[in-house]
Protein backbone atom coordinates (compact mmCIF):
# COMPACT_ATOMS: atom_id res chain seq x y z
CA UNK A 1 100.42 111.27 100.25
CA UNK A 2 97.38 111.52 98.23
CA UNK A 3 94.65 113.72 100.55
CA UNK A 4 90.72 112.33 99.39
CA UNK A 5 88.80 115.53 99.56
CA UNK A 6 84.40 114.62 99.24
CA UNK A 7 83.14 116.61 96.54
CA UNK A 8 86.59 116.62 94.26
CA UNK A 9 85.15 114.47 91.74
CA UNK A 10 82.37 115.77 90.59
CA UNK A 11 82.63 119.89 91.23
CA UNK A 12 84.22 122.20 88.33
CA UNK A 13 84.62 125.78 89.59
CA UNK A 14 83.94 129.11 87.57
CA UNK A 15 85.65 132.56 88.62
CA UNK A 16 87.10 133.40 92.07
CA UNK A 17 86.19 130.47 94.81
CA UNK A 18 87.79 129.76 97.45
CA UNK A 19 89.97 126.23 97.36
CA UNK A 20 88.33 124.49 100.08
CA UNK A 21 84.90 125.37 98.54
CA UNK A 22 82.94 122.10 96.58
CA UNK A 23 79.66 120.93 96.06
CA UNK A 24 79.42 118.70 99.22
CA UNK A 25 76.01 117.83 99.27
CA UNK A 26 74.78 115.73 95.98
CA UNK A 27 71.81 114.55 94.67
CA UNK A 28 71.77 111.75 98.01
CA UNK A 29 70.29 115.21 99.55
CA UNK A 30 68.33 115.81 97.01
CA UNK A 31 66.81 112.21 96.99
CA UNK A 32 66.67 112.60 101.17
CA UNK A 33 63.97 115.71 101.35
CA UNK A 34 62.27 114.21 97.91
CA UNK A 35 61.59 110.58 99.91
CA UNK A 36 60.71 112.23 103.46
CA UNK A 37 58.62 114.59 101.31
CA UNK A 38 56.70 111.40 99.71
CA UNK A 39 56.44 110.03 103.10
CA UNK A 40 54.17 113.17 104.60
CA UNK A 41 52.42 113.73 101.30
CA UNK A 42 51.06 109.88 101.00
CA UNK A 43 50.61 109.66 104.53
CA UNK A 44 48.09 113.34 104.84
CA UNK A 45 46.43 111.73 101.69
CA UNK A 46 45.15 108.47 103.71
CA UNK A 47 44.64 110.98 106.64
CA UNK A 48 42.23 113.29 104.44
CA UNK A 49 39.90 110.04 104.29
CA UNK A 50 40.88 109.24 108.20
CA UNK A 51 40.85 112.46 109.70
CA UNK A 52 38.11 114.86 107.64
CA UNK A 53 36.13 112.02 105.95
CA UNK A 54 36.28 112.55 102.50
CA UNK A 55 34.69 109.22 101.95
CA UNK A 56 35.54 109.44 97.85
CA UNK A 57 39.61 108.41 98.95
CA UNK A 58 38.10 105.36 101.00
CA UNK A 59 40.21 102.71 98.55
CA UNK A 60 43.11 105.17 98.37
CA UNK A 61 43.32 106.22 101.78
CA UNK A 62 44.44 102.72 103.07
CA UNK A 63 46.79 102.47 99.55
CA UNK A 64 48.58 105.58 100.51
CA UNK A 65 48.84 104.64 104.31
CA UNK A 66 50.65 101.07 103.10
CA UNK A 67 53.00 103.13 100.49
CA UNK A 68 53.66 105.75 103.24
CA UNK A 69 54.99 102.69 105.41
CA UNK A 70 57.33 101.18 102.39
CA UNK A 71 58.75 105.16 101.85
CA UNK A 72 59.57 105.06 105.40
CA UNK A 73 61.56 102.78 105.56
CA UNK A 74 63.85 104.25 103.06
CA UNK A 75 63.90 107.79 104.11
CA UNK A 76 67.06 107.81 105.41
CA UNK A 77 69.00 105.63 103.46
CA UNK A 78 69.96 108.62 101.18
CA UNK A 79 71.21 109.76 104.67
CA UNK A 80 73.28 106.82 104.93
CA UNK A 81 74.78 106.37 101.69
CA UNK A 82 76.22 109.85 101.79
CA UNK A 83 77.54 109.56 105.17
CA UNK A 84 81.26 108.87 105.59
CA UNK A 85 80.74 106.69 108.05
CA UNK A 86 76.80 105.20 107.48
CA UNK A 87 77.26 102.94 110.78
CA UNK A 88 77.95 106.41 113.31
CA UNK A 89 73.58 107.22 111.34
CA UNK A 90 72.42 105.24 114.06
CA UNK A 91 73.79 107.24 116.79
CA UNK A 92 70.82 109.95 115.75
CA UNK A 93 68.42 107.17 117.16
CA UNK A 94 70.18 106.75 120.88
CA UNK A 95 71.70 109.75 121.44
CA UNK A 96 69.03 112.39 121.16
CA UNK A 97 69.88 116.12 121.01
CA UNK A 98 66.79 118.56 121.59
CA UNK A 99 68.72 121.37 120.35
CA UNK A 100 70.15 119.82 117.06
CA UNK A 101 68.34 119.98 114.16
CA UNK A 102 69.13 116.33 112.34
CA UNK A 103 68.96 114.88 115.97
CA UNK A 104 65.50 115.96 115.64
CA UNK A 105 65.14 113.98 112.58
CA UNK A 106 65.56 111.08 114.67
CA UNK A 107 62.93 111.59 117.19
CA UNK A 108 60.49 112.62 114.92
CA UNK A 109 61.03 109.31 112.19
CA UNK A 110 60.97 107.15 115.34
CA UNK A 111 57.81 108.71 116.53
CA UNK A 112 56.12 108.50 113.21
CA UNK A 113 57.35 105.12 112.58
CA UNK A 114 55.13 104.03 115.55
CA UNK A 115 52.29 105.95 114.48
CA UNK A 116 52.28 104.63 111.20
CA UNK A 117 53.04 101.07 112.21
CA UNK A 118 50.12 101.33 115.01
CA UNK A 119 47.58 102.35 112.46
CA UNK A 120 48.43 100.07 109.44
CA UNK A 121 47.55 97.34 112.68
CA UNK A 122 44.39 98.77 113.54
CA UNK A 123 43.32 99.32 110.00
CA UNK A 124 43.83 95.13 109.07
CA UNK A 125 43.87 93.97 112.36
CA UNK A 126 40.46 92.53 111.12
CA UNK A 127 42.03 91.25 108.71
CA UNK A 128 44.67 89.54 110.51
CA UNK A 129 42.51 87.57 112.53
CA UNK A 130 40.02 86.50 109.58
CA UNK A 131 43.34 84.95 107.67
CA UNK A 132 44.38 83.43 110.83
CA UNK A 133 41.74 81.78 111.83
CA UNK A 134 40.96 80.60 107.93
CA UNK A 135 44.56 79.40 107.86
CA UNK A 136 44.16 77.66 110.72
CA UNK A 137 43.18 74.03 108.84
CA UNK A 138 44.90 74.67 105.71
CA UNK A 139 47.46 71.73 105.29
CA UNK A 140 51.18 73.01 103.78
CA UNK A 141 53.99 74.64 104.48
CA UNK A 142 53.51 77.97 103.23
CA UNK A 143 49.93 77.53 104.86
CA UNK A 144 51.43 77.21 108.25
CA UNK A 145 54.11 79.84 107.27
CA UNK A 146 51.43 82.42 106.81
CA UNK A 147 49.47 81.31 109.82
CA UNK A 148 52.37 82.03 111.83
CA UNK A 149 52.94 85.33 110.77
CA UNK A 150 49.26 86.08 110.72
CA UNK A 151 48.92 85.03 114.19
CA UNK A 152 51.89 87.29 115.29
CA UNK A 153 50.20 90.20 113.65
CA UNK A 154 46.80 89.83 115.81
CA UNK A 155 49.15 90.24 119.22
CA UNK A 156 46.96 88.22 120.83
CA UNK A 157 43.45 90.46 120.09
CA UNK A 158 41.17 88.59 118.47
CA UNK A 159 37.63 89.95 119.17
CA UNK A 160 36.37 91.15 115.72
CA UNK A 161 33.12 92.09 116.91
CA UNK A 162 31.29 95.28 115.85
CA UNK A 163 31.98 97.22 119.07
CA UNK A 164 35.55 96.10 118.95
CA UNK A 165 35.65 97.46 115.01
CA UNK A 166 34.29 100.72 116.15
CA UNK A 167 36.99 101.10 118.91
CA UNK A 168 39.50 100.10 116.03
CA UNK A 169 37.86 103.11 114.09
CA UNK A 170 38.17 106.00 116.49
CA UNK A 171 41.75 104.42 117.05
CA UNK A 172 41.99 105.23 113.47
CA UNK A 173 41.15 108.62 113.41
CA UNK A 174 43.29 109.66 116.45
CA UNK A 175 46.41 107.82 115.02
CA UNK A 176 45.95 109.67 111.34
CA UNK A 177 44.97 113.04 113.44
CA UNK A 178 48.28 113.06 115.83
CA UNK A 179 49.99 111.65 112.63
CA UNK A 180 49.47 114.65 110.11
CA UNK A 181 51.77 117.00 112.13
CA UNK A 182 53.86 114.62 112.50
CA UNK A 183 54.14 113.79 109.22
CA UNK A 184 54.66 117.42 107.99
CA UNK A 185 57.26 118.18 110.78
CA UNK A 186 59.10 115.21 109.47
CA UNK A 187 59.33 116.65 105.88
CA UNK A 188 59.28 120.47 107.28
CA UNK A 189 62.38 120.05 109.57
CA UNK A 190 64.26 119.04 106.24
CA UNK A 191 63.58 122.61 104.96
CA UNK A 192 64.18 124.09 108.57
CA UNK A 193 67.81 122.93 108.20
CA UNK A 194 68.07 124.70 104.64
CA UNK A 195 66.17 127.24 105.58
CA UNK A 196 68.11 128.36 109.26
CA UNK A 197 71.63 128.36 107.76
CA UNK A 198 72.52 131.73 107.32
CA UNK A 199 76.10 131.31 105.26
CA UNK A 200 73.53 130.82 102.22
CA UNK A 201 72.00 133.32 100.47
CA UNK A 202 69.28 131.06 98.74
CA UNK A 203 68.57 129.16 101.23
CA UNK A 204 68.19 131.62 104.02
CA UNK A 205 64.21 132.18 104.42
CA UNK A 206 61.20 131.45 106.91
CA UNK A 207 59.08 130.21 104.09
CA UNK A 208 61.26 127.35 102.98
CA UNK A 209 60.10 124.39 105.84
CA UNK A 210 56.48 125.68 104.38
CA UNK A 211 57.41 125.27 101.01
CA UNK A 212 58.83 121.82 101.11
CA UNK A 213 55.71 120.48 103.13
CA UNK A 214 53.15 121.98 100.35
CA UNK A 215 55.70 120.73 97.54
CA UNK A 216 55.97 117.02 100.26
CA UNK A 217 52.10 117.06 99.61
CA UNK A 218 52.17 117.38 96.38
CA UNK A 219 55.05 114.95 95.49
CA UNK A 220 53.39 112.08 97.85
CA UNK A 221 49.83 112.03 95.95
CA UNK A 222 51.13 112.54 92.78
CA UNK A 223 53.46 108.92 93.24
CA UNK A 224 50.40 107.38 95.26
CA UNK A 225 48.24 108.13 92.15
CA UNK A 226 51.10 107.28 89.43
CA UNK A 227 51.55 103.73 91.67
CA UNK A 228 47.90 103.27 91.40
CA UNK A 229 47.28 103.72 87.93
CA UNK A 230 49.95 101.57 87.07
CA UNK A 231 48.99 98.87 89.26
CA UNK A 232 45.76 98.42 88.58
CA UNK A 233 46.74 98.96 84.39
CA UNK A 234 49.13 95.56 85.14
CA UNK A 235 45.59 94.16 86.33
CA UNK A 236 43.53 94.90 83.28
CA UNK A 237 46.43 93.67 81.47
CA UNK A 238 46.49 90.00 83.51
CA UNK A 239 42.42 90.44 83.27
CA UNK A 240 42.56 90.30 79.45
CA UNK A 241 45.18 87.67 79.01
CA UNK A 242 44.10 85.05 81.57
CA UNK A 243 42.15 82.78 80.95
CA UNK A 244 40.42 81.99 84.56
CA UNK A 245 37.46 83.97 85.49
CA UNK A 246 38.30 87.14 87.64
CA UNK A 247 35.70 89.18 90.10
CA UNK A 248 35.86 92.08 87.54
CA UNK A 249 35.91 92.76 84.04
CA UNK A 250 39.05 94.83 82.68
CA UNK A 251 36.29 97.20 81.83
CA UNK A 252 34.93 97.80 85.57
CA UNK A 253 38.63 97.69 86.70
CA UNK A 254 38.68 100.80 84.11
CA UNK A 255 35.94 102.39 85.67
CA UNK A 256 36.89 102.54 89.12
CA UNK A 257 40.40 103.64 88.48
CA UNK A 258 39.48 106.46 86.22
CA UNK A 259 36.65 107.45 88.82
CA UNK A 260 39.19 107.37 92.05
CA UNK A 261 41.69 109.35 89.83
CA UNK A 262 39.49 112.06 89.14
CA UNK A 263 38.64 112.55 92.51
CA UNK A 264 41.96 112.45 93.69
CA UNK A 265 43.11 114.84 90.85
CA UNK A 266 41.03 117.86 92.65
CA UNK A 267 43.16 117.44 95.75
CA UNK A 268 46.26 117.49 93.97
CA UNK A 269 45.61 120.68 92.04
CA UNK A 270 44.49 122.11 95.15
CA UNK A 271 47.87 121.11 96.99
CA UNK A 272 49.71 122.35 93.90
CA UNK A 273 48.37 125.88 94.04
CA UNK A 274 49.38 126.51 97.46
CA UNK A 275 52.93 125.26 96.32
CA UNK A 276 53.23 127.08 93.14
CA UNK A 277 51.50 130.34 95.23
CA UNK A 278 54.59 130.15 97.70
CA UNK A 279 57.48 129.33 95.64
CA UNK A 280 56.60 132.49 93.38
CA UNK A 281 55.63 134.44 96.37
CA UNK A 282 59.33 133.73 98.21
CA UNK A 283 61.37 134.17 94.80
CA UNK A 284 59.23 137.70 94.11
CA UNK A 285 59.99 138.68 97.57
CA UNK A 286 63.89 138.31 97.19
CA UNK A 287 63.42 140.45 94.35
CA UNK A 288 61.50 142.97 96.24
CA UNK A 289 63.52 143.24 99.45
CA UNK A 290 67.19 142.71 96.74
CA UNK A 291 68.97 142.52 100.07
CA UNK A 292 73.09 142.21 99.53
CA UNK A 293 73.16 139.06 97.87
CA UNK A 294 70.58 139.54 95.72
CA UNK A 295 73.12 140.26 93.03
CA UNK A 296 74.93 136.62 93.14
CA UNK A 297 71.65 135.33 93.48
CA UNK A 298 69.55 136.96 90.45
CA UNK A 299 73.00 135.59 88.57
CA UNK A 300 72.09 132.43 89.43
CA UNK A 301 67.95 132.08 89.05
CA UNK A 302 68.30 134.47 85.90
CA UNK A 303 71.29 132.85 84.45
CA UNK A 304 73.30 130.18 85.52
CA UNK A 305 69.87 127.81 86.59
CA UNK A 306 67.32 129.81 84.46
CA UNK A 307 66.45 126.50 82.26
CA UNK A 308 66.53 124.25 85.82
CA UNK A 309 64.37 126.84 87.53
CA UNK A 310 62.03 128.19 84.87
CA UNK A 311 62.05 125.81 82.02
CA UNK A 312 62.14 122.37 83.73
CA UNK A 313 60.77 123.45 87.26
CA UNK A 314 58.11 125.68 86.35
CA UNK A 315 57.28 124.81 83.17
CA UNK A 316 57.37 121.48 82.87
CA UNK A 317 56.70 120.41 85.65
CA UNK A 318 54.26 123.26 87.00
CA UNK A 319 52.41 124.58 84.54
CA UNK A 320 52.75 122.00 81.68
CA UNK A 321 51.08 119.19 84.62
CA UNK A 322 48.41 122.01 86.17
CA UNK A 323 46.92 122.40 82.60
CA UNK A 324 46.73 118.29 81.96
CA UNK A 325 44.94 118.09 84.80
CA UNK A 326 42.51 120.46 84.56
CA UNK A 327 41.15 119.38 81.14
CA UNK A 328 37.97 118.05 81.27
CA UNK A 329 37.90 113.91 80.70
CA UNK A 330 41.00 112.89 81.94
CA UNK A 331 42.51 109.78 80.48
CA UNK A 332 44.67 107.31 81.97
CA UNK A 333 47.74 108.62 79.55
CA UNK A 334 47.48 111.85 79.95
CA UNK A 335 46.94 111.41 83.70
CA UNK A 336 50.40 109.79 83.58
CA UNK A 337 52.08 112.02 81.58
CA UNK A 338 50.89 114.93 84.25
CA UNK A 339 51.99 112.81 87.16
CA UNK A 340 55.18 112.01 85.85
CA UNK A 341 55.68 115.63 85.52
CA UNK A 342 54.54 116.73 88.55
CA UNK A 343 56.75 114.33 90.44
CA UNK A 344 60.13 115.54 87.94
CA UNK A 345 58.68 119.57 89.18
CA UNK A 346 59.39 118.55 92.46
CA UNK A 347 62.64 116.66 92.57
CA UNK A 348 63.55 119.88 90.18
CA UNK A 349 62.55 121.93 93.03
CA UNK A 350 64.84 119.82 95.36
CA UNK A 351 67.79 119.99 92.75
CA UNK A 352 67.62 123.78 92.65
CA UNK A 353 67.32 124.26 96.34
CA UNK A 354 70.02 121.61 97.10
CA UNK A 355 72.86 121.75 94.07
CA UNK A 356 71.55 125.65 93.10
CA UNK A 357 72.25 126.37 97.26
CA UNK A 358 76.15 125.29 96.17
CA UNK A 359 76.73 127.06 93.14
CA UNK A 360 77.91 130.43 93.71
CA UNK A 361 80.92 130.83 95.87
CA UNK A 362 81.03 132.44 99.28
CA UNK A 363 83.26 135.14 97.79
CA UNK A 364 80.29 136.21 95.79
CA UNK A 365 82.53 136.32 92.39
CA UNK A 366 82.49 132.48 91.26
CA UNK A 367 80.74 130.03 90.74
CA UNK A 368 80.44 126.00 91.12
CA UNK A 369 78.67 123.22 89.04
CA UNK A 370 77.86 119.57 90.10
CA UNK A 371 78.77 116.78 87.18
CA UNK A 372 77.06 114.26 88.47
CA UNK A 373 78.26 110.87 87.91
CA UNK A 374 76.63 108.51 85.46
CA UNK A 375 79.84 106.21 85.04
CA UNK A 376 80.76 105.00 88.78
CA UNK A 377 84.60 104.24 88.99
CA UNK A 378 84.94 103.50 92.70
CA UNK A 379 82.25 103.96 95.58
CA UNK A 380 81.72 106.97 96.23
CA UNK A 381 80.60 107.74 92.61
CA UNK A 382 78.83 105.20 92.96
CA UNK A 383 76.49 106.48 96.33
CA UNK A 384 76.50 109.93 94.69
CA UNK A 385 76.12 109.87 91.29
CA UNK A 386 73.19 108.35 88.82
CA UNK A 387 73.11 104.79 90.15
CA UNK A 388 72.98 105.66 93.93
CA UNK A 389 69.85 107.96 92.96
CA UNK A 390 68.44 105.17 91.03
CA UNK A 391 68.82 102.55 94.16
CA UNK A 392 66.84 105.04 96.25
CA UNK A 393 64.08 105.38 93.60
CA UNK A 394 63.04 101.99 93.08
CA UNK A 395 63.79 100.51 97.29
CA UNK A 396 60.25 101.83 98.38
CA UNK A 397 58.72 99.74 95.25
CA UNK A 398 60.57 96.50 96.20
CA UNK A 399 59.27 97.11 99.82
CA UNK A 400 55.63 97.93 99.15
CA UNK A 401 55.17 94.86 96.95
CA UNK A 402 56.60 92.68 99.50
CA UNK A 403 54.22 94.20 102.46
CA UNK A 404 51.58 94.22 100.23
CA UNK A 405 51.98 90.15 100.05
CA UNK A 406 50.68 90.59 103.87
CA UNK A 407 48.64 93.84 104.19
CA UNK A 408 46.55 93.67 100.80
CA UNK A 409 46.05 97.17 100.48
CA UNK A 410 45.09 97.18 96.95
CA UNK A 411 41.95 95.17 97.82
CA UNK A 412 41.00 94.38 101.15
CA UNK A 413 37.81 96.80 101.98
């Protein structure tokens, strides 16, 4: 009787390792920390316009807040998909444990789920009643369709008045305040779990639930930005090639999108020095302290991952970003080239914390190496190879577009 053992496919071993020893966790937990990470990091972006009113992110601050919403939703599917059995994930959300670690995820998504929810309401709940009550003669069925919905959304409050907008306001602020460490416990627990099992040698450190949340922060305003640009390029495009009047010229569209990105940019590079400062600081410190395992690991950051570490990680998408950004009249190209990078420097970062974690053997004297799948032949390939990955990636995009058809957070001031 054939025995299916998770892992078997797609793990070649090196040296002496043991035989029950494989690379058990693929790149579904790399894509799981990378999307809880953009969660936190677009979420503390709206919060920095919210919470310390930094009036310059007004237009991204409710983008990012939307966004954060759509990447919730998906968080744990990478969760799910590697799961043996995905329907037992749910049990994480009715049988809390206070003492367990993933249970903890649970509490803490739920929690921000409602936070998050609650303040997307009290940001458009203005909105929600305006569209109501303008849909409210409009013959049609998609008329009355919207109505509906937009009339569900107000729960029943419809005072709009300017006291009422000021309550809606401090709402606002408490929501986003309670919110940020909320946010960054959601993404800092992921590196808690790494981080607190002491069987591994790399992963073993206090610094790692602080390095994922400055890396989270990075990650989520680097994709808010890249998601921006490339929205609001599709609208100059549609600008120049309609031929009915819009509110703005291509060129003022330009303008404001360059403007908000170069204010944004100085928050990212500040968010990406406090990363780069820690990851350096926790990999010189392992040198300096060279503790038993040091050996196995300096085989594996020197050697066996030195291009993933230092050539794709810190290079390229470090140092090679930092310097794009910090030349002096940014365009929108070379602002997406940077982004782009930034955002491959941190699923990088993920990769070698995750698959690097797995690739030296618990003897100390071999070594292991994930293939991952590009070709899926049954279904478990499939969930944990290329494709799977790819699903993740582009769920929060399909979601955000169709909230966006409700919440217009692209252009509702």
């Amino acid at each position: 009787m054939d025995v299916y053992v998770h892992g078997l496919e797609w793990t070649t071993k090196e040296l002496f390792t043991y035989p029950n020893e494989f690379i058990y966790w693929s790149v579904q937990i790399v894509m799981y920390p990378l999307m809880t990470g953009l969660v936190a990091g677009a979420f503390v972006l709206s919060s920095l316009y919210h919470v310390f009113g930094q009036k310059d992110l007004k237009d991204m601050a409710k983008f990012s807040l939307v966004f954060s919403f759509a990447l919730l939703i998906v968080a744990p599917m990478p969760l799910m998909f590697h799961l043996q059995q995905p329907l037992r994930g749910v049990e994480v959300f009715f049988t809390p444990h206070f003492t367990s670690a993933i249970s903890a995820f649970g509490i803490v998504f739920f929690t921000y789920s409602i936070i998050v929810a609650t303040e997307i309401w009290f940001v458009y709940r203005r909105f929600f009643v305006e569209q109501a009550i303008a849909l409210k003669d409009k013959p049609g069925l998609g008329n009355a369709v919207k109505r509906c919905i937009y009339r569900a959304l107000t729960l029943g409050a419809y005072d709009i008045s300017e006291k009422a907008i000021e309550k809606d306001e401090k709402a606002i602020k408490i929501l986003a305040g309670i919110g940020i460490p909320v946010a960054c416990f959601l993404h800092g627990y992921a590196g808690f779990i790494f981080g607190s099992v002491k069987a591994n040698a790399l992963w073993m450190t206090p610094l790692m639930p602080v390095i994922f949340i400055m890396s989270a922060i990075v990650s989520g305003i680097a994709l808010c930005m890249l998601t921006y640009i490339v929205i609001m390029e599709w609208k100059k495009f549609r600008i120049k090639t309609s031929k009915k009047p819009w509110e703005m010229t291509a060129e003022e569209v330009g303008g404001v999108e360059l403007d908000l990105m170069r204010k944004t940019s100085k928050y990212l590079i500040g968010f990406m020095i406090a990363a780069i400062t820690l990851e350096l600081l926790d990999l010189v410190f392992r040198g300096y302290t060279a503790v038993k395992s040091w050996d196995i690991l300096r085989s594996v950051i020197y050697g066996k991952d030195f291009v993933n570490i230092f050539v794709l990680q810190y290079t390229l998408g470090n140092l090679v970003p930092f310097i794009l950004l910090l030349l002096p009249r940014p365009s929108v190209k070379r602002l997406i080239v940077a982004l782009t990078l930034v955002l491959f420097g941190v699923f990088m970062m993920r990769w070698n914390v995750v698959i690097g974690g797995q690739a030296f053997s618990l003897t100390f004297a071999g070594y292991m190496h994930y293939d991952i799948p590009f070709i899926p032949h049954n279904i478990e390939t499939f969930k944990e190879g290329v494709l799977g990955a790819a699903l993740i990636g582009v769920m929060p995009f399909i979601l955000f577009w169709g909230i966006n058809k409700i919440v217009p957070s692209l252009r509702y001031k």
